[in-house]
N, C-alpha and C. Protein backbone atom coordinates (compact mmCIF):
# COMPACT_ATOMS: atom_id res chain seq x y z
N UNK A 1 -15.64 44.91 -25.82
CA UNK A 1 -15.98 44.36 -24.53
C UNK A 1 -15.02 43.22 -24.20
N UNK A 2 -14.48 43.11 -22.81
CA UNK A 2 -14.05 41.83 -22.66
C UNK A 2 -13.94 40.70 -22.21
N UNK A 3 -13.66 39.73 -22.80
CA UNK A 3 -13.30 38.34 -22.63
C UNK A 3 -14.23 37.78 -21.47
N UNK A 4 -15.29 37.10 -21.11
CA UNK A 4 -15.87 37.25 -19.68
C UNK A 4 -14.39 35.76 -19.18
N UNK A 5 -14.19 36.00 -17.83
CA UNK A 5 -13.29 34.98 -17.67
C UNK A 5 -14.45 33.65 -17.30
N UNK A 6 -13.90 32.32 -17.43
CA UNK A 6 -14.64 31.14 -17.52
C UNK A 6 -14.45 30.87 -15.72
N UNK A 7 -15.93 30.31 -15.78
CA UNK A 7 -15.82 30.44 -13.78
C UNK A 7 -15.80 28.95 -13.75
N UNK A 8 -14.68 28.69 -12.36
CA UNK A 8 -14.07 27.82 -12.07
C UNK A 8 -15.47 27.06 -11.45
N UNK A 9 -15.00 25.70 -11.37
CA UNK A 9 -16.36 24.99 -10.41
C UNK A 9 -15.41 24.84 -9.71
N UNK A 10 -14.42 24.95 -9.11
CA UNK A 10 -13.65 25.08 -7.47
C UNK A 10 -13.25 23.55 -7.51
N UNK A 11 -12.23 23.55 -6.10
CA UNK A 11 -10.98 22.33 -6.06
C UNK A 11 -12.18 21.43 -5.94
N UNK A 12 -11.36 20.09 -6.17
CA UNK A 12 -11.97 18.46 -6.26
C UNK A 12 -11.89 18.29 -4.85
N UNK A 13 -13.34 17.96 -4.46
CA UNK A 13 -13.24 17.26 -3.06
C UNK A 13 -12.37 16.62 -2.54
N UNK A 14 -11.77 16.54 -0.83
CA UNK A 14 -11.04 15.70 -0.90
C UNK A 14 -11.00 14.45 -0.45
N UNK A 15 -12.47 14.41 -0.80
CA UNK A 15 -12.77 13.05 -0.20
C UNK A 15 -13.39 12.33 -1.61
N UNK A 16 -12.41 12.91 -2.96
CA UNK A 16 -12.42 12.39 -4.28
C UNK A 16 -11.16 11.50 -4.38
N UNK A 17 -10.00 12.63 -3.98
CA UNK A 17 -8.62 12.63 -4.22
C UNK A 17 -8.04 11.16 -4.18
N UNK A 18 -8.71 9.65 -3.86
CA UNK A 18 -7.53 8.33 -3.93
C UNK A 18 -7.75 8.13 -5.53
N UNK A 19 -8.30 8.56 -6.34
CA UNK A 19 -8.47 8.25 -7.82
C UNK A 19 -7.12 8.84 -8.10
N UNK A 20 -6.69 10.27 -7.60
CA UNK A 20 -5.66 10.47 -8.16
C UNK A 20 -4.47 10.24 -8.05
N UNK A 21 -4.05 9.16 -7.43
CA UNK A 21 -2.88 8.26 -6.91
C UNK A 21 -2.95 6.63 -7.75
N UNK A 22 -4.02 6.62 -8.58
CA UNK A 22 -3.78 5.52 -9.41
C UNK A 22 -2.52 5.16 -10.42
N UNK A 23 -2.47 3.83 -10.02
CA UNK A 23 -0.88 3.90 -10.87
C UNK A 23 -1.13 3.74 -12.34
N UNK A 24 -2.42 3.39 -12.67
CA UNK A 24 -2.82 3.84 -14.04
C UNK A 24 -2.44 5.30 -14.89
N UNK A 25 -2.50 6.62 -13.69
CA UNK A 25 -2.16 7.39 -14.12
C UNK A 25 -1.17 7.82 -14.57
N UNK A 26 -0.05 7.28 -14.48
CA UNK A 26 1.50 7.55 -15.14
C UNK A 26 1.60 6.99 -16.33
N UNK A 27 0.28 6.92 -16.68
CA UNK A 27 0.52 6.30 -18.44
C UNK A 27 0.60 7.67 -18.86
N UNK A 28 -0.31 8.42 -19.02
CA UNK A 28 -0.69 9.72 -18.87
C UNK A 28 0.11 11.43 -18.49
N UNK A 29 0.31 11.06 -17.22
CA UNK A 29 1.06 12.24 -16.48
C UNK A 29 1.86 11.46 -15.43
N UNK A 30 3.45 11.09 -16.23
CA UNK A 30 4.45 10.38 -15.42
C UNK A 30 4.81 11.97 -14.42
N UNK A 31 4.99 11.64 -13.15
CA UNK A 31 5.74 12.53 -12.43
C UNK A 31 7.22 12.67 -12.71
N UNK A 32 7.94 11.51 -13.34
CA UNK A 32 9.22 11.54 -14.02
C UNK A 32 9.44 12.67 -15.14
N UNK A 33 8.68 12.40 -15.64
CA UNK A 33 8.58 13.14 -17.04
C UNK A 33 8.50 14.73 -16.53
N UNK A 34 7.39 14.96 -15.78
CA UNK A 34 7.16 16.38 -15.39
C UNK A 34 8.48 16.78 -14.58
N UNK A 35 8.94 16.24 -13.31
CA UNK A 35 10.44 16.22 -13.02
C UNK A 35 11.42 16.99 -14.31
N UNK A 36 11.34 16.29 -15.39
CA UNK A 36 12.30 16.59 -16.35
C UNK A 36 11.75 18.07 -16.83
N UNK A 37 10.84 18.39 -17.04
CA UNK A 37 10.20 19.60 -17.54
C UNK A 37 10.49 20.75 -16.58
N UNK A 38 10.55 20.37 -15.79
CA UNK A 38 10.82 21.63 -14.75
C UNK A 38 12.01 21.98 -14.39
N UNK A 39 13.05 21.81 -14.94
CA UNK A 39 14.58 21.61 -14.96
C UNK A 39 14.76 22.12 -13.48
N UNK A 40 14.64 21.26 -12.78
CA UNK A 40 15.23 21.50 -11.18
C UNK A 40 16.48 21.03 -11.14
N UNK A 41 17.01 21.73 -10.19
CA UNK A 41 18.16 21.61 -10.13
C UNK A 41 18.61 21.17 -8.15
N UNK A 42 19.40 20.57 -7.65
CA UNK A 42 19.14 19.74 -6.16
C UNK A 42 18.87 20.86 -5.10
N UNK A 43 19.15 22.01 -5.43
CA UNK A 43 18.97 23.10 -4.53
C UNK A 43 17.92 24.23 -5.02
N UNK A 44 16.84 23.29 -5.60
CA UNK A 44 15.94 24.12 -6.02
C UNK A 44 14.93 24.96 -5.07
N UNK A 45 14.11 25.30 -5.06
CA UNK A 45 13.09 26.07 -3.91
C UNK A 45 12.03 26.15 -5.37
N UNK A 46 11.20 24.92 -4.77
CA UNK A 46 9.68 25.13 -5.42
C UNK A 46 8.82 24.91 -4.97
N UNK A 47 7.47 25.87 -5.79
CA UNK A 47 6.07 25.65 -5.18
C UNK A 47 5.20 25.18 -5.97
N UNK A 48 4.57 24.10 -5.09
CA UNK A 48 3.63 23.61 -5.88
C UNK A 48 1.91 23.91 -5.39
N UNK A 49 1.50 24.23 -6.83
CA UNK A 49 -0.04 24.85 -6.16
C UNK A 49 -0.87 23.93 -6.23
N UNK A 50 -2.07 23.72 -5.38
CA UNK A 50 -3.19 22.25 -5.73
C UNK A 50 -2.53 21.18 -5.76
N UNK A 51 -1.60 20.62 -5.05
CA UNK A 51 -1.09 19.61 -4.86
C UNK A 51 -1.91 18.21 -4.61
N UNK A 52 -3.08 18.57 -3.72
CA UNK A 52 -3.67 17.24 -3.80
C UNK A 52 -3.53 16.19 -3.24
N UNK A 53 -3.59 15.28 -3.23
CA UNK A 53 -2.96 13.94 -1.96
C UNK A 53 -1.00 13.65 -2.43
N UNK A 54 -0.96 14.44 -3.47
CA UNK A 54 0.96 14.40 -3.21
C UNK A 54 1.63 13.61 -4.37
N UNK A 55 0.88 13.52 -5.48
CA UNK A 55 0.95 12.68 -6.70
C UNK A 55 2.06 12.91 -7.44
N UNK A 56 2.43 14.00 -7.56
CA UNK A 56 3.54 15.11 -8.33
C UNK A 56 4.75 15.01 -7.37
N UNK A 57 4.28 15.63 -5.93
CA UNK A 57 5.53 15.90 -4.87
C UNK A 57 6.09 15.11 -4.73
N UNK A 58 5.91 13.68 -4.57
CA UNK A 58 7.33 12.63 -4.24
C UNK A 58 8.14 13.01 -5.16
N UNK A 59 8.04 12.59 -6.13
CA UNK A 59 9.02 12.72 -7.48
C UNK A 59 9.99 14.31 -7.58
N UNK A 60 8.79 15.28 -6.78
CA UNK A 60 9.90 16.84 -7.05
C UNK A 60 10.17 16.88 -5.77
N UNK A 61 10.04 16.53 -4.46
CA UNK A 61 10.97 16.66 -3.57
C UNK A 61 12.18 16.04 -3.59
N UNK A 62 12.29 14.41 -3.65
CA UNK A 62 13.32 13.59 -4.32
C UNK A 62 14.70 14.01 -5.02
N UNK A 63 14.06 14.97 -6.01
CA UNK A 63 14.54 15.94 -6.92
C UNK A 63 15.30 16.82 -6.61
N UNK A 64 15.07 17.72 -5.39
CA UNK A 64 15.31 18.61 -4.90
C UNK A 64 16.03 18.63 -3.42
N UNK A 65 16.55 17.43 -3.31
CA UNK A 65 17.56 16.87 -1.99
C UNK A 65 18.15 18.31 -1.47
N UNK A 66 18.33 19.25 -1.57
CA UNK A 66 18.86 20.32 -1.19
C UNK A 66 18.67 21.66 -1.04
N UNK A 67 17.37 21.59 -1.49
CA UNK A 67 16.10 22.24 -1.95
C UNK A 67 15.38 22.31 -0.94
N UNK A 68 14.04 22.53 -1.54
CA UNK A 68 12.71 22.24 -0.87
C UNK A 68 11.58 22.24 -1.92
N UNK A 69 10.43 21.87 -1.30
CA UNK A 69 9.28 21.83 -2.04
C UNK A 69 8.24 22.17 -0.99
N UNK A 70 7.47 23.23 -1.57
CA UNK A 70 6.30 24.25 -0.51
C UNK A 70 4.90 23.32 -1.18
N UNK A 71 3.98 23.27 -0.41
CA UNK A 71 2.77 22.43 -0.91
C UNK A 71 1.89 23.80 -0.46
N UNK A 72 0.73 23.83 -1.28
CA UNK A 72 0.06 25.34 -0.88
C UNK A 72 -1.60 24.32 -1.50
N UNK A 73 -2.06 24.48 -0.83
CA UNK A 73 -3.88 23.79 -1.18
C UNK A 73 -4.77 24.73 -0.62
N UNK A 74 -5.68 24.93 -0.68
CA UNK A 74 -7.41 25.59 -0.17
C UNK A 74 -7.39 24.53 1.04
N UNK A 75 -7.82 23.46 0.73
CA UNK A 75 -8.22 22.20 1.60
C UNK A 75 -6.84 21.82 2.14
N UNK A 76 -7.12 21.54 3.77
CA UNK A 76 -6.07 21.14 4.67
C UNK A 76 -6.32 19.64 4.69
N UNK A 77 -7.20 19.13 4.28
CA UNK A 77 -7.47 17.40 4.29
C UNK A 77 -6.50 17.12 2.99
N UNK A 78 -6.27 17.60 1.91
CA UNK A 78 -5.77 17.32 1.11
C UNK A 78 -3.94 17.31 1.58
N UNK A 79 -3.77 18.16 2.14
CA UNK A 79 -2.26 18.56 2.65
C UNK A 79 -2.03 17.60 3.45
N UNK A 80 -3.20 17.04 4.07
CA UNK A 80 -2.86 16.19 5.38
C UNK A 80 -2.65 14.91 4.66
N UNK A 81 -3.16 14.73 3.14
CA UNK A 81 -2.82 13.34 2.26
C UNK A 81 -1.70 13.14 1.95
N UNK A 82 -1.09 14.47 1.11
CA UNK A 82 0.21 14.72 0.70
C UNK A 82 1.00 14.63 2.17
N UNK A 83 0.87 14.92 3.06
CA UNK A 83 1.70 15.17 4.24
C UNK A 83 2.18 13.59 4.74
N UNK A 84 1.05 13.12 4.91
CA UNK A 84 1.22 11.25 5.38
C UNK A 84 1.85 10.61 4.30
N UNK A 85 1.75 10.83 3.10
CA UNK A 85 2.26 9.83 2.24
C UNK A 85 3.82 10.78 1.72
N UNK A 86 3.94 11.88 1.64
CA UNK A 86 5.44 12.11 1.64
C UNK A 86 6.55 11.69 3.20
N UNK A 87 5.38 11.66 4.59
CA UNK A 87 6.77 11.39 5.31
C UNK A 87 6.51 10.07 5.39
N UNK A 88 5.36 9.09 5.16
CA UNK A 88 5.45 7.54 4.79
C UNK A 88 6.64 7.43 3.77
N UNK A 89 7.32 8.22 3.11
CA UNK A 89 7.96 7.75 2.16
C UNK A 89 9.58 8.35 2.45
N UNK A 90 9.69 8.92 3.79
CA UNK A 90 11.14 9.83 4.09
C UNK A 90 11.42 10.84 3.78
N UNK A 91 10.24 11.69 3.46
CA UNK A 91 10.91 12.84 2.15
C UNK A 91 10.50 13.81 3.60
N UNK A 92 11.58 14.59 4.03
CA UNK A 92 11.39 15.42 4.87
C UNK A 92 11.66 17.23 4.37
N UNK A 93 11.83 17.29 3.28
CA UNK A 93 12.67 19.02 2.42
C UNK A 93 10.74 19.12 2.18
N UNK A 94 9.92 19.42 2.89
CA UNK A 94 8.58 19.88 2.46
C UNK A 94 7.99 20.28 3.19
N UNK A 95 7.53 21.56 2.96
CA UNK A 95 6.59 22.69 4.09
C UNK A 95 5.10 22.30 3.30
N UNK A 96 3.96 22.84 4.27
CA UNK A 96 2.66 22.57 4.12
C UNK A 96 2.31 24.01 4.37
N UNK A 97 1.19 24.30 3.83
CA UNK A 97 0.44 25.87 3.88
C UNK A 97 -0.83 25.68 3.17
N UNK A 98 -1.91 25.95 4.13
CA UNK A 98 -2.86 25.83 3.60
C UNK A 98 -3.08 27.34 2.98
N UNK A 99 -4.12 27.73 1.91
CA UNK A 99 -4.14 28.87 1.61
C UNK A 99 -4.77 29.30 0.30
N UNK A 100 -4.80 30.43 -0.31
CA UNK A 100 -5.61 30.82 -1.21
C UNK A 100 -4.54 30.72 -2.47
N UNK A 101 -4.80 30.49 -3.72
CA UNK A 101 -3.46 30.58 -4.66
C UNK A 101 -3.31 32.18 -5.18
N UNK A 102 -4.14 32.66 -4.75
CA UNK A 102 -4.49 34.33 -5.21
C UNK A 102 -3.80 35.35 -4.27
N UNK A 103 -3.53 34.73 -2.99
CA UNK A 103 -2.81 35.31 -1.72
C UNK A 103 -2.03 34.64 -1.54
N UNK A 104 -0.92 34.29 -1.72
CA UNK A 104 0.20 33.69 -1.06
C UNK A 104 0.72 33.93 -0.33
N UNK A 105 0.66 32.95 0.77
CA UNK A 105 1.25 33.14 2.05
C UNK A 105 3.02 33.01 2.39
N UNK A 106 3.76 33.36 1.39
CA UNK A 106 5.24 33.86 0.80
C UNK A 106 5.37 35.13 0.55
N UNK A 107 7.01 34.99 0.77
CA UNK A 107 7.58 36.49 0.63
C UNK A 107 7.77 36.33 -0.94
N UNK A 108 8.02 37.53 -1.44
CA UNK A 108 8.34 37.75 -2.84
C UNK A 108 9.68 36.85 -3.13
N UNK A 109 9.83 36.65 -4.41
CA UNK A 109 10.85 35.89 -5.05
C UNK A 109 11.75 34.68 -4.11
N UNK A 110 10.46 34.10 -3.90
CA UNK A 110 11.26 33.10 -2.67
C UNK A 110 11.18 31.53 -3.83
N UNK A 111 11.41 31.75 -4.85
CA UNK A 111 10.99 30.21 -5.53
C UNK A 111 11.88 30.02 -6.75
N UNK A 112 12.42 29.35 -7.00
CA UNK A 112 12.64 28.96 -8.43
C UNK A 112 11.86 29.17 -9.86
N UNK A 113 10.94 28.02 -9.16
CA UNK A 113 10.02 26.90 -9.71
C UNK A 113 8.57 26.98 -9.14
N UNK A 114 7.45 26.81 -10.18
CA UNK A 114 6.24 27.06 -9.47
C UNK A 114 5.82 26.26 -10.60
N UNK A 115 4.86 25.41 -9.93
CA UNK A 115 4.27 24.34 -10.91
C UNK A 115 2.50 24.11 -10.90
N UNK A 116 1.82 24.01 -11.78
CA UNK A 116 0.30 23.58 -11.33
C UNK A 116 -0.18 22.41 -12.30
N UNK A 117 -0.82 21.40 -11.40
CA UNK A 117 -1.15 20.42 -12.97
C UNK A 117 -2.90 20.17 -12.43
N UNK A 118 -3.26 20.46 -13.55
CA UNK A 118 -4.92 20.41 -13.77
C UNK A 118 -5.48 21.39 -12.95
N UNK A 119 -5.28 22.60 -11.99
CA UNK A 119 -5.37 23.48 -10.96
C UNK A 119 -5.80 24.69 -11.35
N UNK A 120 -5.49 25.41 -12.45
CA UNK A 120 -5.33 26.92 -12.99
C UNK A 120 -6.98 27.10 -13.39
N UNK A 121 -7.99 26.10 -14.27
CA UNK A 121 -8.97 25.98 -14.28
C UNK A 121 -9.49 25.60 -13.14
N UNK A 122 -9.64 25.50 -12.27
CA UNK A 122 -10.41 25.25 -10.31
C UNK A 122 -10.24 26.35 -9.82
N UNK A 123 -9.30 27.71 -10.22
CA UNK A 123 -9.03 28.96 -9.22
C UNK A 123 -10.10 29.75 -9.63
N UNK A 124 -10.65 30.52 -8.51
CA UNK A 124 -11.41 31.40 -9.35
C UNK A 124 -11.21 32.54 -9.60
N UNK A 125 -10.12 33.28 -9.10
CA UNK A 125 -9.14 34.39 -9.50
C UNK A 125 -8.08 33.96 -10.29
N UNK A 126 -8.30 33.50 -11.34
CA UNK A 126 -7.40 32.78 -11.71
C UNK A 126 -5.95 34.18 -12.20
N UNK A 127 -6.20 35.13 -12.74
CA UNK A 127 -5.00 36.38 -12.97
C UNK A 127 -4.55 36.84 -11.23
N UNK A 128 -5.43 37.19 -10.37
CA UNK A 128 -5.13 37.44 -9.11
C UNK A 128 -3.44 36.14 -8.47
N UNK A 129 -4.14 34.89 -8.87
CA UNK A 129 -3.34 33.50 -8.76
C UNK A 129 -1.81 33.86 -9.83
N UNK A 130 -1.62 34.61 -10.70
CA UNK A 130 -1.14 34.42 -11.98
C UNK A 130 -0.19 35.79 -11.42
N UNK A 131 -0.88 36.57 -10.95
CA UNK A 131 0.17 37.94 -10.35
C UNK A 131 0.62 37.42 -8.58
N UNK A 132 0.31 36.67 -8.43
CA UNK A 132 0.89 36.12 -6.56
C UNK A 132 2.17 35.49 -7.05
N UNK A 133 1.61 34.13 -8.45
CA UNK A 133 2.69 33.56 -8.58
C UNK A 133 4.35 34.48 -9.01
N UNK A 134 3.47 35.64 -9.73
CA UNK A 134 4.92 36.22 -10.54
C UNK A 134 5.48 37.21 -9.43
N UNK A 135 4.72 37.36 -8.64
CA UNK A 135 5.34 38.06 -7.33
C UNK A 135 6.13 37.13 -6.61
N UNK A 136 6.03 35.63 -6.23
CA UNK A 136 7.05 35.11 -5.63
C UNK A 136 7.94 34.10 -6.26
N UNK A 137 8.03 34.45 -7.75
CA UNK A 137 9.20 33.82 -8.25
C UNK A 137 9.81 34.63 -8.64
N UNK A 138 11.05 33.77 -8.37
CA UNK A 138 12.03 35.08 -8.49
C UNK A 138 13.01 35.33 -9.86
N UNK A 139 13.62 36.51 -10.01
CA UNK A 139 13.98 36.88 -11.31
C UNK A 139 14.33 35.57 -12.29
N UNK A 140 13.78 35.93 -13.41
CA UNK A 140 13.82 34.41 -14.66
C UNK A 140 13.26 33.21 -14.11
N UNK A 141 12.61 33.50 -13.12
CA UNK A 141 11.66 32.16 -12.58
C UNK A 141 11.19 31.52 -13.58
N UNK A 142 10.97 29.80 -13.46
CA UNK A 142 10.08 29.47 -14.41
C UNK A 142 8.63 28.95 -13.44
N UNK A 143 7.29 29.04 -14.28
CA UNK A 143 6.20 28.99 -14.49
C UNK A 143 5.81 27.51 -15.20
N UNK A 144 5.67 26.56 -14.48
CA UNK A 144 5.06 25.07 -15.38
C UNK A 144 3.78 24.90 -15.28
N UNK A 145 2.62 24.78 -16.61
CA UNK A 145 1.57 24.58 -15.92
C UNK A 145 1.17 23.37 -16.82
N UNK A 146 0.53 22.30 -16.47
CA UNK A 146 0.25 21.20 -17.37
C UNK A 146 -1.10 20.83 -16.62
N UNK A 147 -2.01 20.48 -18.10
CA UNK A 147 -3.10 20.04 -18.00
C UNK A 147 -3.82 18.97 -18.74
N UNK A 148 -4.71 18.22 -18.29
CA UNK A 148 -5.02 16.98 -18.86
C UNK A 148 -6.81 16.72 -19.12
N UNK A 149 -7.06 16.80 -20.24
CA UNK A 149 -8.61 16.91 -20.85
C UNK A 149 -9.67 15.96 -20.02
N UNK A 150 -8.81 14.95 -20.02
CA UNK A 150 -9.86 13.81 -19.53
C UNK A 150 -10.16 13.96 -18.16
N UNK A 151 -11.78 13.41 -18.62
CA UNK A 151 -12.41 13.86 -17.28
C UNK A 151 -12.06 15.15 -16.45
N UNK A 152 -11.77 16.41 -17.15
CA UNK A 152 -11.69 17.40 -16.18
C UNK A 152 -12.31 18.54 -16.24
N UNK A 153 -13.40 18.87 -15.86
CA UNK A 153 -14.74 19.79 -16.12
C UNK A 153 -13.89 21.04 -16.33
N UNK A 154 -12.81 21.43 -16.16
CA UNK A 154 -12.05 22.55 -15.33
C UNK A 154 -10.92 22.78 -16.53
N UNK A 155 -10.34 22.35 -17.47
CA UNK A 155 -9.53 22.07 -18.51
C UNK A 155 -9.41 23.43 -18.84
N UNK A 156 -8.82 23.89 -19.31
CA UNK A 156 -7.98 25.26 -20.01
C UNK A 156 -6.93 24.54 -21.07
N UNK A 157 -7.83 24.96 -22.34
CA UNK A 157 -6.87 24.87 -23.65
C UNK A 157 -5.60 25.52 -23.81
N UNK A 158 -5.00 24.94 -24.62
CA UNK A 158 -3.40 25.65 -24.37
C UNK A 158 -3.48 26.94 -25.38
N UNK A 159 -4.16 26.96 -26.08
CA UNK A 159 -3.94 28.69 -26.76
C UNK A 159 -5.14 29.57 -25.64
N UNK A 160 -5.62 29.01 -25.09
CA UNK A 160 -6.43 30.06 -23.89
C UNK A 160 -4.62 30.43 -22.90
N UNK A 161 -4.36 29.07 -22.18
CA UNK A 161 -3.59 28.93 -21.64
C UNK A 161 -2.40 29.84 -21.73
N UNK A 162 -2.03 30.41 -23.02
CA UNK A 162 -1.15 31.05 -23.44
C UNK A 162 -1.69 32.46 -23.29
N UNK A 163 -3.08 32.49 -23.73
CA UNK A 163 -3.04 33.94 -23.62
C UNK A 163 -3.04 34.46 -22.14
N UNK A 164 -3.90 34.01 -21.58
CA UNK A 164 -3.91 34.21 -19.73
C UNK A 164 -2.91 34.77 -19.31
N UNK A 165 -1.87 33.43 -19.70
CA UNK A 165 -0.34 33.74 -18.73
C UNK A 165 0.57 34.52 -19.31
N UNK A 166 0.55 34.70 -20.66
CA UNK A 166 1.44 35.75 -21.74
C UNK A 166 1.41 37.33 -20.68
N UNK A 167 -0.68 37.53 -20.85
CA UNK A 167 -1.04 38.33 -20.15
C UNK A 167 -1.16 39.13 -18.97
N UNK A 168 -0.24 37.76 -18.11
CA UNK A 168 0.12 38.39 -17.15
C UNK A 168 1.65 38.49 -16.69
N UNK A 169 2.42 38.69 -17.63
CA UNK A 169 3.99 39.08 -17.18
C UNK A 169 4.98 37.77 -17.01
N UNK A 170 4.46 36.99 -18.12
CA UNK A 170 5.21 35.42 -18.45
C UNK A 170 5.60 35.25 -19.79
N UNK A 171 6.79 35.08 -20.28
CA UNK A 171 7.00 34.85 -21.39
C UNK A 171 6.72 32.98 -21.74
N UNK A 172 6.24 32.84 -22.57
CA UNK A 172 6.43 31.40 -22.51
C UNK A 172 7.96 31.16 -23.80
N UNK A 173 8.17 29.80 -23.00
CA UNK A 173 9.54 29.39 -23.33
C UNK A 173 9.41 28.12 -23.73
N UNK A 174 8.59 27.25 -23.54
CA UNK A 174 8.55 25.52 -24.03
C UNK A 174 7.24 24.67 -23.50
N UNK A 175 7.29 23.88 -24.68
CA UNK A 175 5.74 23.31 -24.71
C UNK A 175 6.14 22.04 -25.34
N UNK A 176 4.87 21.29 -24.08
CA UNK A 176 5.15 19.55 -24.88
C UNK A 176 4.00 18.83 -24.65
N UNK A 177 3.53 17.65 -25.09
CA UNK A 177 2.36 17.05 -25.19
C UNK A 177 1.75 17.67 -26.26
N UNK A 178 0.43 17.27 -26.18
CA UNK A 178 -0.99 17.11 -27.14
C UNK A 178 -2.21 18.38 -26.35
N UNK A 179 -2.63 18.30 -27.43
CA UNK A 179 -3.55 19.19 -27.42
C UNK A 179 -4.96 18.94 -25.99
N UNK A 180 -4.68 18.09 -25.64
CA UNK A 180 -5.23 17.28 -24.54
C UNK A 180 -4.76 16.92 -23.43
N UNK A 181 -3.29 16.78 -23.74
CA UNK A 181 -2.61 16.33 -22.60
C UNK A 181 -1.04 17.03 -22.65
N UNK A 182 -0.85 18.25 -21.70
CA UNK A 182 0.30 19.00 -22.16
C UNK A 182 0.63 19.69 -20.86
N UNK A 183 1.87 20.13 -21.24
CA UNK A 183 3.03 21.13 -20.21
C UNK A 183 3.03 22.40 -21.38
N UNK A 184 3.05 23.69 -20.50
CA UNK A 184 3.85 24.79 -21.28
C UNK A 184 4.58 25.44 -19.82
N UNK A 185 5.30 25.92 -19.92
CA UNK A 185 6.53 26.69 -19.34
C UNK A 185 6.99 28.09 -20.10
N UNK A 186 6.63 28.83 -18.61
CA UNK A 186 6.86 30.25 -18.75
C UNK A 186 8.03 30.94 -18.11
N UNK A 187 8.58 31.61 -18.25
CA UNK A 187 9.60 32.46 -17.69
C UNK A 187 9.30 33.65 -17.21
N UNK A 188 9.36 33.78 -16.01
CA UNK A 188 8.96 35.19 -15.46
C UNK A 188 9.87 36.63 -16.15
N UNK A 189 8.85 37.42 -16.85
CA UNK A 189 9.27 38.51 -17.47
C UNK A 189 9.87 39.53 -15.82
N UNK A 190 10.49 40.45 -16.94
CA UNK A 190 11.02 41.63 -15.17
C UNK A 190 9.97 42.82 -15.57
């Protein structure tokens, strides 16, 4: 028999979301650091899923001066956080899309880079989410997904983590952090 999949309790309100802009949190999950993990390059094309009030995106649009960076959320209040505080800050290389992570509202292999941090546990299709992503990255795409224990009802262990995404047409290629607090990176199989 198999595996029953673990049901998501769905995205964080977004009328939760100023906790997650604490500058406490870069003790934790530096956006620098994740930057480095995702080996972008200035003309990158990435998507980021569950973005949230925009905690991650300054740091990977910045990154990506030549590029772009796609923001994709359920909740349009959340986009509208990330949206004010990336052009409060000049960063203009960033599209908004509200939307399902299971349906993507992209053409196939339009991405580099596809990133999720604390998000993959909140989907509730989470393989449906896992075959959209490998549909619009494109050949040897990489796959970043990093997650953080604390306080997160929603957490996915990294040997779950591995099997999920192995499972769905990702090789994994590199892993860092703790058993609590970590990145793994996948490479889109052909």
């Amino acid at each position: 028999m198999a595996k029953k999949q673990k049901h998501a309790s769905g995205p964080m309100p977004y009328t939760e979301a100023d906790h997650l802009l604490h500058p406490l949190r870069k003790l934790l999950q530096s956006p620098k650091k994740l930057v480095r993990r995702l080996e972008l390059s200035p003309d990158s094309k990435v998507l980021e899923l569950g973005p949230g009030p925009g905690y991650f995106s300054l740091e990977v649009a910045r990154s990506v001066p030549k590029g772009k960076l796609v923001l994709v959320d359920v909740q349009q209040e959340m986009l509208d956080m990330a949206k004010e505080r990336l052009e409060d800050k000049g960063v203009s290389n960033v599209e908004y899309y509200q939307g399902d992570a299971a349906s993507l509202p992209m053409d196939g292999e339009s991405f580099d880079v596809v990133f999720l941090v604390a998000v993959l546990g909140e989907v509730p299709d989470q393989s449906g989410c896992l075959r959209e992503i490998h549909r619009v990255l494109g050949p040897d795409g990489l796959l970043s997904l990093s997650e953080l224990k604390i306080s997160d009802p929603d957490f996915i262990t990294r040997s779950e983590m591995l099997k999920l995404v192995q499972a769905s047409g990702f090789r994994h290629c590199a892993q860092y952090g703790f058993s609590f607090n970590y990145t793994v990176n996948f490479r889109k199989s052909a």
